[in-house]
Protein backbone atom coordinates (compact mmCIF):
# COMPACT_ATOMS: atom_id res chain seq x y z
CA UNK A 1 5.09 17.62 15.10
CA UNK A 2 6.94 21.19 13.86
CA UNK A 3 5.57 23.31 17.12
CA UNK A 4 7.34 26.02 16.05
CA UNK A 5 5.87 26.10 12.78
CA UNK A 6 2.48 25.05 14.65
CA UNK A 7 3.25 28.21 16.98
CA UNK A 8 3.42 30.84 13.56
CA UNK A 9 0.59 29.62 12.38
CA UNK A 10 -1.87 30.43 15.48
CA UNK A 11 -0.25 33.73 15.81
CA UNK A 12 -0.69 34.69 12.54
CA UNK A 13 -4.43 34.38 13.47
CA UNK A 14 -4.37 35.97 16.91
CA UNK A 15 -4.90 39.56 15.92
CA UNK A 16 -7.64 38.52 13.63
CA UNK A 17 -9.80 36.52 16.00
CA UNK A 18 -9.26 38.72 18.96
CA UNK A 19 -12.86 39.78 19.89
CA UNK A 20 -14.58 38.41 17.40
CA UNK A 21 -17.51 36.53 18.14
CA UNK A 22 -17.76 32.63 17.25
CA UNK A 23 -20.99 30.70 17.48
CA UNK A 24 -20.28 27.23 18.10
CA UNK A 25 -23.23 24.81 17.75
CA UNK A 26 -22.07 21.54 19.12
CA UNK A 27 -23.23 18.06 19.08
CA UNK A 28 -22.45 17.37 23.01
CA UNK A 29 -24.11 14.09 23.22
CA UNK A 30 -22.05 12.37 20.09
CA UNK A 31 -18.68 13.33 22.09
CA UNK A 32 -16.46 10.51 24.15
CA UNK A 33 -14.87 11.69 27.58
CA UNK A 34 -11.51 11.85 25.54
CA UNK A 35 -13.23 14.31 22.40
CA UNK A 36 -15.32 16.00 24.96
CA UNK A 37 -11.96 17.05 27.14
CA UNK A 38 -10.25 18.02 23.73
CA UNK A 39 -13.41 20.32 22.32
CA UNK A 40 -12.98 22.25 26.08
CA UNK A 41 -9.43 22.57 25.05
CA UNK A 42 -9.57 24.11 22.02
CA UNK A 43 -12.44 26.14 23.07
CA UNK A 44 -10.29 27.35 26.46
CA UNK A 45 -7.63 28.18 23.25
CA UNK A 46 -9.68 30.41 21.61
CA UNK A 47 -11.15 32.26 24.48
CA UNK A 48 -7.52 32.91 25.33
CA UNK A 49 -6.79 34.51 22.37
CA UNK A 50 -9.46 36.87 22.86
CA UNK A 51 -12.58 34.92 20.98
CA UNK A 52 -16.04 35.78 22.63
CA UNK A 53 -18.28 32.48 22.72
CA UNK A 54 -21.47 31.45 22.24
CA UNK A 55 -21.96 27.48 22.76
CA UNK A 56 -25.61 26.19 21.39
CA UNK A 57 -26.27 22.98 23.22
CA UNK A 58 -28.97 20.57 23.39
CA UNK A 59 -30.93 21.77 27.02
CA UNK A 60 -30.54 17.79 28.35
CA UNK A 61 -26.30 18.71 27.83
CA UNK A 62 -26.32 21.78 29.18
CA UNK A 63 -24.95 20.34 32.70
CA UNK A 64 -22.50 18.19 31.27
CA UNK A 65 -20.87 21.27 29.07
CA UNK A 66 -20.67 23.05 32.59
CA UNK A 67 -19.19 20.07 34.65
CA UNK A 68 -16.62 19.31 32.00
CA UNK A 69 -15.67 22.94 31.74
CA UNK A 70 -14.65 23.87 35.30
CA UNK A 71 -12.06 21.13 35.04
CA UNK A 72 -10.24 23.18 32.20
CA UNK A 73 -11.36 26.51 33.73
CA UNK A 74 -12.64 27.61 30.25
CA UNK A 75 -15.02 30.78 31.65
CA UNK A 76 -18.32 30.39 30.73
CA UNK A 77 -21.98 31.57 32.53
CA UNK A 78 -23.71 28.99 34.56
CA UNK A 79 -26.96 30.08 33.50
CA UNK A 80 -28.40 28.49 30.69
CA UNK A 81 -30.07 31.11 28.22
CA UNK A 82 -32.53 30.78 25.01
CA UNK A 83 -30.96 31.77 21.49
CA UNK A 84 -32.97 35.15 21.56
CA UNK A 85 -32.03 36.18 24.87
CA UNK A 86 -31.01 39.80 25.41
CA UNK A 87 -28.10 39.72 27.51
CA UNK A 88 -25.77 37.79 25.64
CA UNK A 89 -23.99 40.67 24.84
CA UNK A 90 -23.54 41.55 28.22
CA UNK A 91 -22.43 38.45 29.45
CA UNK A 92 -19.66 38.09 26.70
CA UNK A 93 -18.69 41.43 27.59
CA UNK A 94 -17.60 40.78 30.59
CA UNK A 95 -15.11 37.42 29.46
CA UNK A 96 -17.50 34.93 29.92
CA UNK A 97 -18.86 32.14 27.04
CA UNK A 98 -22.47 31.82 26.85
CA UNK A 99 -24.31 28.76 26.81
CA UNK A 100 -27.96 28.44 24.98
CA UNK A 101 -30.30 25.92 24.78
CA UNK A 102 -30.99 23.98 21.29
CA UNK A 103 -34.70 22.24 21.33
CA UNK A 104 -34.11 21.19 17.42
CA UNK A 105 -31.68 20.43 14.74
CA UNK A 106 -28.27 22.36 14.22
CA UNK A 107 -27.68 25.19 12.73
CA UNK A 108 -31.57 26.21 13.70
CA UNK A 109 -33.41 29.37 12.05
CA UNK A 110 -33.62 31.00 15.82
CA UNK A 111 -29.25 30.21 16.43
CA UNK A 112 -28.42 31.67 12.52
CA UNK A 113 -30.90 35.01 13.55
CA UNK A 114 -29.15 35.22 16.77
CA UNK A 115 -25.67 35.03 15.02
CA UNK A 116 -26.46 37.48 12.85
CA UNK A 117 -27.88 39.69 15.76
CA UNK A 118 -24.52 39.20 17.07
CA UNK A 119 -22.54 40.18 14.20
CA UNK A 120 -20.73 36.87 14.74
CA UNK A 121 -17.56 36.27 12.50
CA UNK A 122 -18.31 32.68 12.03
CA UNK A 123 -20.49 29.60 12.80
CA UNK A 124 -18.61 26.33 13.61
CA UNK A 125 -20.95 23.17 13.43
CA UNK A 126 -19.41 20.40 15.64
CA UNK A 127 -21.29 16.96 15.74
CA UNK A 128 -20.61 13.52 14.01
CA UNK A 129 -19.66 13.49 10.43
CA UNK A 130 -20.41 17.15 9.34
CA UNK A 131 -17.83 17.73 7.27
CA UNK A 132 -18.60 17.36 3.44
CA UNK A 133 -16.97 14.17 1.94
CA UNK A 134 -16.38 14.17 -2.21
CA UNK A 135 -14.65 11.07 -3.30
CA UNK A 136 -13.38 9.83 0.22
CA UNK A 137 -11.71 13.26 1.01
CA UNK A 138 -12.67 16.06 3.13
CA UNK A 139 -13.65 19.37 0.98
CA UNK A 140 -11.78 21.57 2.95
CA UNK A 141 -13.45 24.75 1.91
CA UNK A 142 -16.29 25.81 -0.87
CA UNK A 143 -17.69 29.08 -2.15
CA UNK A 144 -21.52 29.20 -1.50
CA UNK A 145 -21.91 29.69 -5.23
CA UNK A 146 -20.39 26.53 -5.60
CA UNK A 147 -22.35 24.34 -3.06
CA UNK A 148 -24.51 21.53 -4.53
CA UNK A 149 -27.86 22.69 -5.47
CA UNK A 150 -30.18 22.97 -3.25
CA UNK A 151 -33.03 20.06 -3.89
CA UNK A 152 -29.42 17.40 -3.19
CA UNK A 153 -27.90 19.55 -0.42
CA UNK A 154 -27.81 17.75 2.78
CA UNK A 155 -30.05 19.14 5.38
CA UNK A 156 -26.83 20.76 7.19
CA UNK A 157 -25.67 22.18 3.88
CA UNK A 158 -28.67 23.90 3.31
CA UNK A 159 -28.73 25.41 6.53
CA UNK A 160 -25.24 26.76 6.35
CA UNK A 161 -26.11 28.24 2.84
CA UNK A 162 -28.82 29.89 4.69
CA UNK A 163 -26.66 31.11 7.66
CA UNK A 164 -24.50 32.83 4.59
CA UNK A 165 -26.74 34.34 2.79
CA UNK A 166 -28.36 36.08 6.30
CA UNK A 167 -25.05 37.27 6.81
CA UNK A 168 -22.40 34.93 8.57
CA UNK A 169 -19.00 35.04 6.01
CA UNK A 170 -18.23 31.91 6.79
CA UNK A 171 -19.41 28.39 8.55
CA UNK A 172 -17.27 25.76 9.39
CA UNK A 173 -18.28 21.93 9.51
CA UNK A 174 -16.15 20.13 12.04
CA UNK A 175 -16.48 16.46 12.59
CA UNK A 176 -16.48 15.82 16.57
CA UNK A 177 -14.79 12.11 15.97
CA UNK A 178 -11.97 13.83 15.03
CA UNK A 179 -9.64 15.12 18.18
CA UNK A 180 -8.58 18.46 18.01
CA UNK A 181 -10.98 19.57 15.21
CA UNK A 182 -12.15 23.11 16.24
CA UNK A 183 -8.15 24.60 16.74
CA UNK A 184 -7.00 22.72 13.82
CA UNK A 185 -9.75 23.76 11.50
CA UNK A 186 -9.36 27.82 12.42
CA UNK A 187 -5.62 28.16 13.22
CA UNK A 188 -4.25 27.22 9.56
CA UNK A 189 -4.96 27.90 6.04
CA UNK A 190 -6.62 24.65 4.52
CA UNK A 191 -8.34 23.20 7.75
CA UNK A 192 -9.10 20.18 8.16
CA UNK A 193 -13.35 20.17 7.92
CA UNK A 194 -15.62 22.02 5.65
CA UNK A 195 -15.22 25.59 5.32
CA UNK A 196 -17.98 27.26 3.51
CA UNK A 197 -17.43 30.85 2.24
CA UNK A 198 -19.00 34.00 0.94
CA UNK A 199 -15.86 36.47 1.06
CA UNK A 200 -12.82 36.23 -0.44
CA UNK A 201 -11.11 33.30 1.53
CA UNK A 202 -8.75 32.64 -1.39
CA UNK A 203 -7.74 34.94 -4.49
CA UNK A 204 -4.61 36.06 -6.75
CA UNK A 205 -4.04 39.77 -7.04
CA UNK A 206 -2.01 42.35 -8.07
CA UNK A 207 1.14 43.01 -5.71
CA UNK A 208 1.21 46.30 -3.61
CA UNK A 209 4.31 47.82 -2.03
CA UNK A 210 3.40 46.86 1.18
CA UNK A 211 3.33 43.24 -0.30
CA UNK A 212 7.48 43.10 -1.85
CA UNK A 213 9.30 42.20 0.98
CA UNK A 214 6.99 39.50 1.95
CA UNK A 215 7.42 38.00 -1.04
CA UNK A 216 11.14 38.76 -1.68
CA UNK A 217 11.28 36.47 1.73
CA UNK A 218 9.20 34.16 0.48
CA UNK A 219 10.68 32.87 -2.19
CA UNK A 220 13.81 33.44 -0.94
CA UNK A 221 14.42 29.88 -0.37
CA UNK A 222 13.87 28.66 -3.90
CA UNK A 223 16.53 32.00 -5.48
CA UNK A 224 19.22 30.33 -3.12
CA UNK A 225 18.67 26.81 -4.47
CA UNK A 226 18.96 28.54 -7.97
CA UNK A 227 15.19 27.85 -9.00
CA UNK A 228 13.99 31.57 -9.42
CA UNK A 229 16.47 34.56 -10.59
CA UNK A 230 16.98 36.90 -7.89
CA UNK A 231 15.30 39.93 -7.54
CA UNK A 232 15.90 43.35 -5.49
CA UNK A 233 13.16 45.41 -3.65
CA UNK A 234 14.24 48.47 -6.15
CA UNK A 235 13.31 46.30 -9.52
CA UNK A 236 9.83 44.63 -7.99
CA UNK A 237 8.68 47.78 -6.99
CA UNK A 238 9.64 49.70 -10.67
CA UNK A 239 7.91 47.00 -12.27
CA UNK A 240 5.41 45.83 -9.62
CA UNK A 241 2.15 45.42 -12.23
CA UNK A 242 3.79 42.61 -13.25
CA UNK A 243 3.56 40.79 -9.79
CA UNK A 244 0.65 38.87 -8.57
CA UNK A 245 0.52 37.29 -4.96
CA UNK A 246 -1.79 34.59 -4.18
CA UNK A 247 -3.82 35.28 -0.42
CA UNK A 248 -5.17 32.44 1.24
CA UNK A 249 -7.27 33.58 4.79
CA UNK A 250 -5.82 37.36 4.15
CA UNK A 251 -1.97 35.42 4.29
CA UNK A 252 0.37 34.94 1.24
CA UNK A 253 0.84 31.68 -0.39
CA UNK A 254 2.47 32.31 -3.33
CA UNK A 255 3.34 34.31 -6.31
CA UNK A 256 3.43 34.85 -10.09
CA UNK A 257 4.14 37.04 -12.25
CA UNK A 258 3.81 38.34 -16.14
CA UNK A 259 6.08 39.93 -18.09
CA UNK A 260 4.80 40.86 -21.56
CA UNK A 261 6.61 41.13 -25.28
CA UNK A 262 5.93 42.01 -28.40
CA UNK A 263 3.17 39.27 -29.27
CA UNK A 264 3.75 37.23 -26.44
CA UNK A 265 4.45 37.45 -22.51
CA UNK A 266 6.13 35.43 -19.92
CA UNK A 267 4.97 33.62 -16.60
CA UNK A 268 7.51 34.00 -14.02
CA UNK A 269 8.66 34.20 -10.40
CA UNK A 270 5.96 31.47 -9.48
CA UNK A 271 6.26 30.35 -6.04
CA UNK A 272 4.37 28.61 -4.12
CA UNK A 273 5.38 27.98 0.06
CA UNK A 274 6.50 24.87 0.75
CA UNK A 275 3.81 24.56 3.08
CA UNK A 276 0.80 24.97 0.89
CA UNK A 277 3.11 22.24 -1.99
CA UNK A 278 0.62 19.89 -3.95
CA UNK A 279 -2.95 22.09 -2.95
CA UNK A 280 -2.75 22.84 -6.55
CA UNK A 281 -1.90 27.23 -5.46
CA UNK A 282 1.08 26.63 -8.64
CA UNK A 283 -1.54 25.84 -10.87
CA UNK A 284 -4.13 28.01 -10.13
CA UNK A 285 -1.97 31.18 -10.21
CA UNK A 286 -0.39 30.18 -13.77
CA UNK A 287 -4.32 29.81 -14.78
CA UNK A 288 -5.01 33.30 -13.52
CA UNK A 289 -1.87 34.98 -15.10
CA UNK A 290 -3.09 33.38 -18.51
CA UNK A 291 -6.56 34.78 -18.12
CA UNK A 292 -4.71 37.94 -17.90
CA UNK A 293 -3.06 37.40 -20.54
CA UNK A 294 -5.97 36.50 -22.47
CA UNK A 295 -7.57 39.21 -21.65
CA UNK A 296 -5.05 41.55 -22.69
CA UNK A 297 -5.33 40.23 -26.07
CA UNK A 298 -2.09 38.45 -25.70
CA UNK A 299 -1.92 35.15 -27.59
CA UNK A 300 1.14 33.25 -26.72
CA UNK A 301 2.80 32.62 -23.05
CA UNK A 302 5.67 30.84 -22.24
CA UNK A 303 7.63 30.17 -19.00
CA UNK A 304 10.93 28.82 -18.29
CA UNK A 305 11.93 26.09 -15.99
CA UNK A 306 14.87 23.97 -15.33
CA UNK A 307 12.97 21.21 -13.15
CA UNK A 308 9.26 21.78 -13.71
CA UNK A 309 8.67 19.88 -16.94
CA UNK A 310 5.83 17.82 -15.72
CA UNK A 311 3.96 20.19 -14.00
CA UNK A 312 3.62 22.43 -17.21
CA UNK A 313 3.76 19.68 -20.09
CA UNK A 314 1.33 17.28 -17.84
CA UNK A 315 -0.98 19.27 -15.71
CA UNK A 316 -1.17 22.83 -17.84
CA UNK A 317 -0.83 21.58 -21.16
CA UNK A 318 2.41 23.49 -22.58
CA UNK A 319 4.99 22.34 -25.02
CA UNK A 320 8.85 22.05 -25.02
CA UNK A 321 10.25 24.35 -27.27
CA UNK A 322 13.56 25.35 -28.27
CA UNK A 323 15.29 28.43 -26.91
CA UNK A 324 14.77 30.26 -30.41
CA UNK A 325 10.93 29.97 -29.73
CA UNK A 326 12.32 33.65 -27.32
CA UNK A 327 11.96 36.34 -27.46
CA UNK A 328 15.26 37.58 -29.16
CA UNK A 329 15.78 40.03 -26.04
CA UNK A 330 14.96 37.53 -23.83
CA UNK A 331 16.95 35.19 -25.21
CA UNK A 332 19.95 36.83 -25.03
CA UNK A 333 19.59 37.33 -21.05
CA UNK A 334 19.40 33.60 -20.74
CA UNK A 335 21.91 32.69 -22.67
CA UNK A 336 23.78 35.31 -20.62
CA UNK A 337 22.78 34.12 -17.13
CA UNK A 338 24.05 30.38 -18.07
CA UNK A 339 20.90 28.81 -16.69
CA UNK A 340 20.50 25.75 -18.06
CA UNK A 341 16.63 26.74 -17.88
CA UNK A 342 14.00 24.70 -20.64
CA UNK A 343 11.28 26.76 -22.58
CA UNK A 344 7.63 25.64 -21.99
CA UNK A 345 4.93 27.46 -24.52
CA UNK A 346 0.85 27.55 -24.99
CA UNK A 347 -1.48 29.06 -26.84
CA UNK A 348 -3.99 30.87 -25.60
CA UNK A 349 -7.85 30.39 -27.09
């Protein structure tokens, strides 16, 4: 385990989460002593970072939650209280969680009204096997627009599409078998259950000044190895509309940009952190440059690589070409900088 890199990403998310209210319904009964101690863990974790807590429980597990809870000292009321009760604001103000009974399924109308009520930043389902599963892998994270339609949604699916469109940005569907679920899920960028979405959890966009020395760092890593050409702060920011930065959770992931001619233009500077490698991020930003492309009327792109044959032949569909398929000005600056760097070409539709 990197704990370092483990210790980034929480803090990255500190300032965010920092009283915010979560609403977590949990499954208390499907839990083993081992997966009930870690849940208190992770939940003692978030209140320490400042996350106000609302725990729906079923009213038979109420005692259990409570018993299991002084042994962590996570801080939460001893009084058990119904989803529309009054004073929940009052007890989180004051640093403790709030318990509240459940007398039916998760995710019920009365917990999603009281969530709302609450303003809360997100809903986190915990209970045995919530997480949507396409083709033996975990969906880490779907748009509402995208979810199944509703007459083959899953009765938990269609709840948390209801949740969103009352209100709650985002719900989270956490599997309880699997240890460590709830910290995991919320302290990094892909997660490891079933995110689903109504803001903008993951888009490309246009660089701002704020954004160049991020990125300058970013893909620092791949200049030194001789992968990208270098770049100062000075020639970003005098040409930054031709930068794009891909945001993942509000954090950068990666970059791109597009640098026209005269009947064509070039993708360039695409990054992508070594960290977020094979998610696909490379991909999606070279789609999103060619839409803009496309919609700038421009017909022809083209991109230069020395090692990334396969992923624009294979996955994106460009040709080889030769280096007289350039752009005579850009031509010349490659065969000045001695990179030994192939030309990859498509044509827009």
């Amino acid at each position: 385990m990197n704990i370092s890199a483990d210790i980034r990403g929480l803090l990255q998310y500190v300032p965010e989460f920092r009283g915010k209210i979560f609403v977590v319904d949990l499954d208390w009964s499907e839990g083993e002593d081992t997966l009930k101690a870690e849940i208190l863990m992770d939940l003692t974790a978030l209140q320490k970072v400042g996350v106000k807590l609302v725990i729906s429980l079923p009213e038979a597990m109420t005692s259990s939650f409570y018993d299991y809870s002084t042994e962590v000292e996570f801080r939460v009321s001893s009084a058990v209280r119904k989803p529309d009760s009054s004073d929940v604001i009052e007890v989180l103000e004051r640093g403790q969680a709030v318990m509240v009974s459940r007398q039916d399924e998760l995710l019920s109308d009365v917990l999603i009204d009281l969530s709302v009520q609450l303003s809360a930043k997100k809903i986190i389902v915990v209970s045995d096997g919530a997480s949507l599963i396409e083709n033996g892998k975990v969906v880490n994270f779907i748009h509402i627009s995208k979810l199944p339609p509703a007459e083959v949604n899953s009765a938990i699916l269609a709840k948390a599409r209801e949740a969103c469109i009352k209100g709650i940005s985002r719900v989270h569907l956490l599997d309880i078998q699997q240890p460590g679920v709830i910290v995991s899920e919320l302290f990094s960028t892909e997660g490891v259950g079933t995110m689903i979405y109504t803001d903008s959890y993951r888009e490309v966009r246009l660089l701002r000044e704020e954004d160049i020395s991020e990125m300058l760092s970013m893909i620092g890593r791949s200049v030194r190895n001789t992968h990208l050409v270098p770049r100062t702060y000075e020639e970003v920011k005098e040409n930054i509309s031709d930068y794009y930065v891909m945001e993942v959770d509000d954090n950068a992931v990666g970059c791109g940009a597009l640098y026209e001619y005269e009947g064509c233009a070039e993708i360039a500077c695409l990054y992508v952190k070594q960290s977020h490698e094979k998610t696909g991020y490379g991909a999606d930003i070279v789609k999103f440059l060619e839409k803009v492309a496309s919609d700038k009327g421009i017909k022809n792109v083209f991109a230069l690589s020395n090692r990334a044959a396969t992923f624009f032949m294979e996955i994106l569909d460009y040709s080889e070409e030769s280096t007289d398929y350039l752009p005579a000005g850009r031509r010349q600056r490659l065969l000045e900088s001695g990179r030994d760097s192939r030309v990859f070409s498509k044509k827009l539709s």
